[in-house]
Protein backbone atom coordinates (compact mmCIF):
# COMPACT_ATOMS: atom_id res chain seq x y z
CA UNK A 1 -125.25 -66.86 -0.05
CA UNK A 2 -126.73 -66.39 -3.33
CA UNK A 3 -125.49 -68.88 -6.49
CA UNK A 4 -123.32 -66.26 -8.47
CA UNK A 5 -120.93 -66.39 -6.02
CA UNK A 6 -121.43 -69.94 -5.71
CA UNK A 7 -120.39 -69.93 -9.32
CA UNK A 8 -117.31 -68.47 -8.70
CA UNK A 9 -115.47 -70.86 -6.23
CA UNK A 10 -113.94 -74.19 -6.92
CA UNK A 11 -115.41 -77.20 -6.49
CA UNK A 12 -113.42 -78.34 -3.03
CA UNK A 13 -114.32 -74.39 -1.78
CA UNK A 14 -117.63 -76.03 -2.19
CA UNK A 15 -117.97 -79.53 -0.73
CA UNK A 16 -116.10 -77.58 2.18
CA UNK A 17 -119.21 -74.94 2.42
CA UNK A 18 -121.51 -77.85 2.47
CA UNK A 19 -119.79 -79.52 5.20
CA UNK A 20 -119.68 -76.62 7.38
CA UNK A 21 -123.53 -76.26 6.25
CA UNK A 22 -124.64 -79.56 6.98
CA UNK A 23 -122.79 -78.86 10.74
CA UNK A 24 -124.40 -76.50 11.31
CA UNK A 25 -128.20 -77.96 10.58
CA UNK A 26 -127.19 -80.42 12.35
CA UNK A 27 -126.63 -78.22 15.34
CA UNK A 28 -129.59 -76.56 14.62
CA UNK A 29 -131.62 -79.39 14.27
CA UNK A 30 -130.03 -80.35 18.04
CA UNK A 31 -130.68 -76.97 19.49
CA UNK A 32 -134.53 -77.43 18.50
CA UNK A 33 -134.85 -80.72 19.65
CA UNK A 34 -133.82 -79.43 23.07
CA UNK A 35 -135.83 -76.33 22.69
CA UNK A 36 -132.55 -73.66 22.80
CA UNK A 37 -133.00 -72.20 18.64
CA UNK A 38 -134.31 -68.75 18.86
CA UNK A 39 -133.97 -68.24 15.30
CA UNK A 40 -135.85 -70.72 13.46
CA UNK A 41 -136.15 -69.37 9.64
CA UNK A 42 -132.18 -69.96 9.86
CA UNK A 43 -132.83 -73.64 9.43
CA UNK A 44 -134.73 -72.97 6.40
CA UNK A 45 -131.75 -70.49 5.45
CA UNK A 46 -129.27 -73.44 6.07
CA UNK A 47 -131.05 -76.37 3.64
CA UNK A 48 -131.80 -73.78 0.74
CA UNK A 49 -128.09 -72.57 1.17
CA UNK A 50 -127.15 -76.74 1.10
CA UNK A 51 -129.14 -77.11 -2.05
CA UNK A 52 -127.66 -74.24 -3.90
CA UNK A 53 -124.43 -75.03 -3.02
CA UNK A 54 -125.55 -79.01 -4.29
CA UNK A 55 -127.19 -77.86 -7.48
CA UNK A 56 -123.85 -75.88 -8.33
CA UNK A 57 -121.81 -78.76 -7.82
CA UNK A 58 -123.80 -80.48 -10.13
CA UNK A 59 -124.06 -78.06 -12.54
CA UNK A 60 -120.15 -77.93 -12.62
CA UNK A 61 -119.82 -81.77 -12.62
CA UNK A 62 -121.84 -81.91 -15.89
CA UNK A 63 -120.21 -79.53 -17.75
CA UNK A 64 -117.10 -80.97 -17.10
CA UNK A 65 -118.08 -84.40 -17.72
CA UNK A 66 -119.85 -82.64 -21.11
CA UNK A 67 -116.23 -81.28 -22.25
């Protein structure tokens, strides 16, 4: 998931991605607590993806608030 097509979706398309993101690091998170991941550079994959999808929600939330 890269941020242009972050930019293109709507702000609900995107608090939806980030719930379905923050699911799944939390069952990543579970699956290394119990020692079950087997790929572990996904949970890095997983909180940058969260953080783009965050900083494009910002970014859209100021410009509207700028117009």
């Amino acid at each position: 998931m890269n941020a242009k097509e972050l930019l293109g979706q709507t702000p609900e398309q995107l608090r939806e991605a980030l719930v379905s993101l923050k699911k799944e690091a939390f069952n990543l998170r579970f699956q290394a607590a119990t020692n079950q991941l087997e790929n572990t550079a996904r949970m890095r994959a997983v909180r940058r993806d969260a953080a783009r999808v965050l900083t494009v929600l910002n970014q859209k939330a100021a410009a509207a608030a700028a117009n």
